[in-house]
Protein backbone atom coordinates (compact mmCIF):
# COMPACT_ATOMS: atom_id res chain seq x y z
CA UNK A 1 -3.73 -9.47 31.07
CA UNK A 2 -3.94 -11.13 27.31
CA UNK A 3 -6.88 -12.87 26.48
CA UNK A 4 -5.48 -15.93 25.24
CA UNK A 5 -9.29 -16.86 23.51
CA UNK A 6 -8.36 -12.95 21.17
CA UNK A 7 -5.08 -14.19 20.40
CA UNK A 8 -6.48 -17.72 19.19
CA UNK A 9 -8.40 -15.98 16.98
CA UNK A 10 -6.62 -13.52 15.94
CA UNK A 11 -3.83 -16.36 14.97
CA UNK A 12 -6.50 -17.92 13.03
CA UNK A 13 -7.62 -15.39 11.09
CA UNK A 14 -3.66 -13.94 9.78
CA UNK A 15 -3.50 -17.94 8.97
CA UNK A 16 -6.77 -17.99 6.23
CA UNK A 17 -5.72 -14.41 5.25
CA UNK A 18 -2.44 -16.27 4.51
CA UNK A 19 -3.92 -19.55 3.14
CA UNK A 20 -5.54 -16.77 0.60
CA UNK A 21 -2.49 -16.10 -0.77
CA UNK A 22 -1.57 -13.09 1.62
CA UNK A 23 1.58 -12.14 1.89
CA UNK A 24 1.82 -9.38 4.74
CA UNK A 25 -0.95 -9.47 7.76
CA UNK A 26 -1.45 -7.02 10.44
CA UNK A 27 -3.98 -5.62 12.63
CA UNK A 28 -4.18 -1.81 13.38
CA UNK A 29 -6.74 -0.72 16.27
CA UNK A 30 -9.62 2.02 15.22
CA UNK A 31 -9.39 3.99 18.48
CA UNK A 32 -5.15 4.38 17.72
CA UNK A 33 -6.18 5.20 14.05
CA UNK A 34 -8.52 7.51 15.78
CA UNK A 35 -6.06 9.13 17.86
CA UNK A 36 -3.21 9.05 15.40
CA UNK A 37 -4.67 10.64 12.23
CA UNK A 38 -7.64 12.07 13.39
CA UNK A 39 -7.83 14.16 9.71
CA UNK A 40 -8.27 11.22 8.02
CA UNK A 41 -11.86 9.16 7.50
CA UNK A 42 -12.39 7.23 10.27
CA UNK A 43 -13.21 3.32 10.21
CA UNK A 44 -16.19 4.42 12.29
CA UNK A 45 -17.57 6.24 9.11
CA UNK A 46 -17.65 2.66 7.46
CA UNK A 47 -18.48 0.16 10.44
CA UNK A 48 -20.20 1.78 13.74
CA UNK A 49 -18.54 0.80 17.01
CA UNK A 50 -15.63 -0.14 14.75
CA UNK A 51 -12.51 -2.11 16.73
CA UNK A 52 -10.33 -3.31 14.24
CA UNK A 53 -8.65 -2.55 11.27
CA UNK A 54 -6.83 -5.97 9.09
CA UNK A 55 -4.37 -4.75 6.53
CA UNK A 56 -3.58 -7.50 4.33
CA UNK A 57 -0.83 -7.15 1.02
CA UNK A 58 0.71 -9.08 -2.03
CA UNK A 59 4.01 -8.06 -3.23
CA UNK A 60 4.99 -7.15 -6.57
CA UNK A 61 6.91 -9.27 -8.90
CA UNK A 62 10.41 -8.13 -8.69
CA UNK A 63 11.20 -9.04 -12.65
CA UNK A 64 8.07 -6.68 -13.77
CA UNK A 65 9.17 -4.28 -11.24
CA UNK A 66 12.93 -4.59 -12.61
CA UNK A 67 11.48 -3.11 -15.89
CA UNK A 68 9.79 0.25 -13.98
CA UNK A 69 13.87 1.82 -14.00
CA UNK A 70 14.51 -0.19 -17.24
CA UNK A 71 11.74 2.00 -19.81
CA UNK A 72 13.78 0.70 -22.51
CA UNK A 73 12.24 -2.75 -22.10
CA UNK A 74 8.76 -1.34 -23.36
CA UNK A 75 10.67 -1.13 -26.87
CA UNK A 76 8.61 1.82 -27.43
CA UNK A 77 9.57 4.79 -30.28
CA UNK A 78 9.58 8.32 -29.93
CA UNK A 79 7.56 10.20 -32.78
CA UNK A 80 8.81 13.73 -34.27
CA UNK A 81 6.06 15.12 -31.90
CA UNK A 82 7.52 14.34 -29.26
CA UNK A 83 11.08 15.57 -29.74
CA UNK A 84 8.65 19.14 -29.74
CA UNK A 85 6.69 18.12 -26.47
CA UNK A 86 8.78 16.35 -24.68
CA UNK A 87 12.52 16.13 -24.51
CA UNK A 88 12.70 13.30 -22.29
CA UNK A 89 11.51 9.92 -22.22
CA UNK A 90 7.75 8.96 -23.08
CA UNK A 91 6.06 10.24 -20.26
CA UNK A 92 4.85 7.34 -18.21
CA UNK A 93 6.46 4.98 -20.19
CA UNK A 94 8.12 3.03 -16.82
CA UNK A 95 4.38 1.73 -15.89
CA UNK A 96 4.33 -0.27 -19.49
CA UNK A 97 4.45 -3.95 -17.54
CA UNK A 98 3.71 -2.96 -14.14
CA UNK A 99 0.31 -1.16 -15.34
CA UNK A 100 -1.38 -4.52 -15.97
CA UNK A 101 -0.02 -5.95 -12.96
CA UNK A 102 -1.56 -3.33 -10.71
CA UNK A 103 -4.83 -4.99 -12.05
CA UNK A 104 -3.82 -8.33 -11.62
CA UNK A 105 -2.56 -7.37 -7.65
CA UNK A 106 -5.83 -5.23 -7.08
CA UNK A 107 -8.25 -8.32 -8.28
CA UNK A 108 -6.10 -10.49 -6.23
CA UNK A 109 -6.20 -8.70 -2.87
CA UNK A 110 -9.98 -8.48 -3.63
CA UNK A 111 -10.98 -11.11 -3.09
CA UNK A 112 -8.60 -12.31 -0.34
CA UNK A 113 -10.57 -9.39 1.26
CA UNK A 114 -13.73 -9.81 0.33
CA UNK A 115 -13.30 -13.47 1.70
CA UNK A 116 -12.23 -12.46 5.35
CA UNK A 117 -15.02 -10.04 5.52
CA UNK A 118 -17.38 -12.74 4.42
CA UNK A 119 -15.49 -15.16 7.26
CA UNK A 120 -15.83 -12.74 9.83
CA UNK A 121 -19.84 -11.73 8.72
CA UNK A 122 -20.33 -15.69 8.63
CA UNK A 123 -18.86 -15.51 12.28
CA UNK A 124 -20.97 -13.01 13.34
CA UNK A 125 -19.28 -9.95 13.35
CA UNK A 126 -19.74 -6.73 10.78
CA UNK A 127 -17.21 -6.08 8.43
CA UNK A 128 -16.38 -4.37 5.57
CA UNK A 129 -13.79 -4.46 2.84
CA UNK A 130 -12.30 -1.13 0.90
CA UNK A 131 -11.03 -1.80 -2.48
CA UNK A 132 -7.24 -1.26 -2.46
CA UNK A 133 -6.62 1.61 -5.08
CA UNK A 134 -9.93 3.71 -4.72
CA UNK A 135 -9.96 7.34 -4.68
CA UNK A 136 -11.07 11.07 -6.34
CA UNK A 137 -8.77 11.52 -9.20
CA UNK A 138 -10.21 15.36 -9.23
CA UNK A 139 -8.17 15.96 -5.94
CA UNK A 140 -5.90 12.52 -5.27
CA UNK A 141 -7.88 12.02 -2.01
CA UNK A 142 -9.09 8.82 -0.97
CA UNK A 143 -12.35 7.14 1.21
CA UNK A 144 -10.23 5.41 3.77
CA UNK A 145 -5.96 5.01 3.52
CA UNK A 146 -4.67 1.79 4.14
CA UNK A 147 -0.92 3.08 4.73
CA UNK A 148 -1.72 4.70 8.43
CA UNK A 149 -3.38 1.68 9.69
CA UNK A 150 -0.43 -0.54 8.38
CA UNK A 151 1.81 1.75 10.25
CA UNK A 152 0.19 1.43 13.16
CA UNK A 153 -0.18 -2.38 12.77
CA UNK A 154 3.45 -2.14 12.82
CA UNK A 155 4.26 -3.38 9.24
CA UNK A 156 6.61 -0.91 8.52
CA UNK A 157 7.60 3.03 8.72
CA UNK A 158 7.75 5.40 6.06
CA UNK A 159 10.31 6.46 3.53
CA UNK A 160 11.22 9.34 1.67
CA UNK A 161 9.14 7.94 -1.26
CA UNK A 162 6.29 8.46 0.96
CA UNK A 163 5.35 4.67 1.16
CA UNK A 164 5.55 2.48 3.73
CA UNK A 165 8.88 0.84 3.86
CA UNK A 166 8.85 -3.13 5.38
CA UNK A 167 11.63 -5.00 6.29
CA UNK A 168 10.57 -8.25 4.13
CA UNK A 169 9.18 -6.33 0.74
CA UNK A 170 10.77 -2.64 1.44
CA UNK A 171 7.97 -0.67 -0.47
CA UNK A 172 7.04 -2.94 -3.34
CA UNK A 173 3.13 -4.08 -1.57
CA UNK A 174 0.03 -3.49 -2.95
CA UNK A 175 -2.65 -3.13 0.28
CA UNK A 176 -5.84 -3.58 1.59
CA UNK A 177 -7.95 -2.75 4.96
CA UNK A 178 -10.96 -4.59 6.20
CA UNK A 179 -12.40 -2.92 8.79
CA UNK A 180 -14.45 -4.53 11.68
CA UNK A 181 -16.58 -4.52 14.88
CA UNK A 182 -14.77 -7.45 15.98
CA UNK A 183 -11.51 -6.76 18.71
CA UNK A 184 -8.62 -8.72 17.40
CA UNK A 185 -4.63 -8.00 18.86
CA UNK A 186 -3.36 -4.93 17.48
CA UNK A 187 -0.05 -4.57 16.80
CA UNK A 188 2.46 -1.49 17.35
CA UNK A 189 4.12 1.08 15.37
CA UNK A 190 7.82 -0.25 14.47
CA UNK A 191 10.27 2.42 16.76
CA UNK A 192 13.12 1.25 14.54
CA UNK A 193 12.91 3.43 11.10
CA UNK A 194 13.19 0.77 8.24
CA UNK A 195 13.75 3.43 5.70
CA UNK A 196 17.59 4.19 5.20
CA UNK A 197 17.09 7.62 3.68
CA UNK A 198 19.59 6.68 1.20
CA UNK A 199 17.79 9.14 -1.16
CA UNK A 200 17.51 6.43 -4.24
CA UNK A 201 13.78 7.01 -4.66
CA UNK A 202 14.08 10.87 -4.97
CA UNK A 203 17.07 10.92 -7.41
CA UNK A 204 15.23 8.43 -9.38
CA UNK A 205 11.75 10.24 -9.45
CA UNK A 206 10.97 11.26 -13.16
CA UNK A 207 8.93 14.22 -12.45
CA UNK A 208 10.75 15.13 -9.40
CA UNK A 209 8.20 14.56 -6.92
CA UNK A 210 9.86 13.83 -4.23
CA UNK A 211 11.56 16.86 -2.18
CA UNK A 212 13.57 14.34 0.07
CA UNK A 213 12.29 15.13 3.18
CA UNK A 214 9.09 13.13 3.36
CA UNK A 215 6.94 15.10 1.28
CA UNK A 216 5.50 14.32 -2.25
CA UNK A 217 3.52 16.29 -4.64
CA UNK A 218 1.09 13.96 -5.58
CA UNK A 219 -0.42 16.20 -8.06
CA UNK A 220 3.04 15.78 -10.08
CA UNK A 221 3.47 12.54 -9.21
CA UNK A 222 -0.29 11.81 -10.42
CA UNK A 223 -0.21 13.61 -13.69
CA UNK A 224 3.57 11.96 -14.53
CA UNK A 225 1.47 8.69 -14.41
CA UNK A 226 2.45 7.41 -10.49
CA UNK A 227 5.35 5.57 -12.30
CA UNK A 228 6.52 3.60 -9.29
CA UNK A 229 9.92 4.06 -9.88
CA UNK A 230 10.75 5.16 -6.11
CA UNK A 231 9.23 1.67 -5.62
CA UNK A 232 11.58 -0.22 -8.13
CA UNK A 233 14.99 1.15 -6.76
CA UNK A 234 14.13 1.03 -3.27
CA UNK A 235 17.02 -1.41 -1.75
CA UNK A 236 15.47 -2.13 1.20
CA UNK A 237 13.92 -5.91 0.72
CA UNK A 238 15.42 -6.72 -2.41
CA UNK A 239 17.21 -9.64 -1.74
């Protein structure tokens, strides 16, 4: 039987998220996160007696992201050195524009965050919000992920880029979690795959770190510069 009071409130609090300036809103529930990626920290380890997990995003702009498969926009100039070094294109060079609005999405999603935790500690409840791009650059791990409790929210599957893939923004989202003691409605795992597996994103991958099958090696993908061009050629949500 729903419990129509849950849903009430769970309505309300996707509307402030979106009133925030949210663009994508789901709820995942700790005890599936629990049972579907047990290897991975648990909300528990954040927030005891943990129930909820809100994943909330902002999309990228789509004319910065335009310039992640156009480097030549950067108007940069090889030097002699790197003809030696390097016989391809400045390493890195596709994250020119999109580097400084990674900084503008992560302040952004912030503080929409930090504002529904502070809602939801006003309210009564615990809570506790992660900052979106934290983790050990010695070994690419991170405290908590955001992209299993968005797939279990049901926001969208993964691709072969190793993102999740939504209908609305295909993979171009920058995310957050908030996790909490307070039950809200969870939502389900998509069983339709969103990803085409058209195999853009690994063709496209300047340090090949993508083997097409799921699989990235983010050590490659780190040390390249995490260029986000599997992000920028992605077809899905587009248009």
């Amino acid at each position: 039987m729903i419990d129509q009071a849950m849903v009430e409130v769970g309505k309300e609090l996707c509307e402030y998220a979106m009133s925030l300036g949210a663009e994508i809103y789901g709820v995942a529930s700790a005890d599936l996160y629990k049972e579907h990626f047990p290897e991975k920290p648990q909300p528990e380890k954040f927030i005891s007696n943990a129930k909820s997990v809100i994943v909330v995003g902002m999309a990228f702009n789509k004319g910065t992201l335009a310039t992640v498969v156009n480097p030549n926009a950067a108007g940069l100039k090889r030097k002699a050195a790197d003809d030696v070094t390097n016989t391809g294109q400045i390493a890195g060079v596709e994250r020119y524009f999109s580097g400084d609005e990674n900084g503008i999405l992560d302040r952004e999603l912030g503080l929409i965050a930090y504002r529904i935790a502070r809602k939801l500690e006003q309210e009564g409840n615990r809570a506790m919000y992660l900052p979106s791009a934290k983790q050990d650059n010695r070994w690419f791990t991170a405290p908590f992920y955001h992209l299993p409790a968005a797939y279990l929210a049901g926001l969208g599957t993964m691709g072969l880029n190793c993102c999740l893939i939504t209908p609305e923004y295909g993979p171009r989202l920058w995310m957050t979690s908030i996790i909490t003691d307070k039950e809200l409605p969870a939502g389900e795992p998509m069983e339709e795959e969103v990803c085409t597996k058209c195999g853009d994103c690994v063709a496209v991958c300047p340090p090949k770190a993508l083997d097409g099958e799921g699989w990235k090696n983010v050590t490659r993908c780190a040390t390249y510069g995490c260029c986000g061009s599997c992000l920028a050629i992605c077809p899905i949500g587009d248009k």
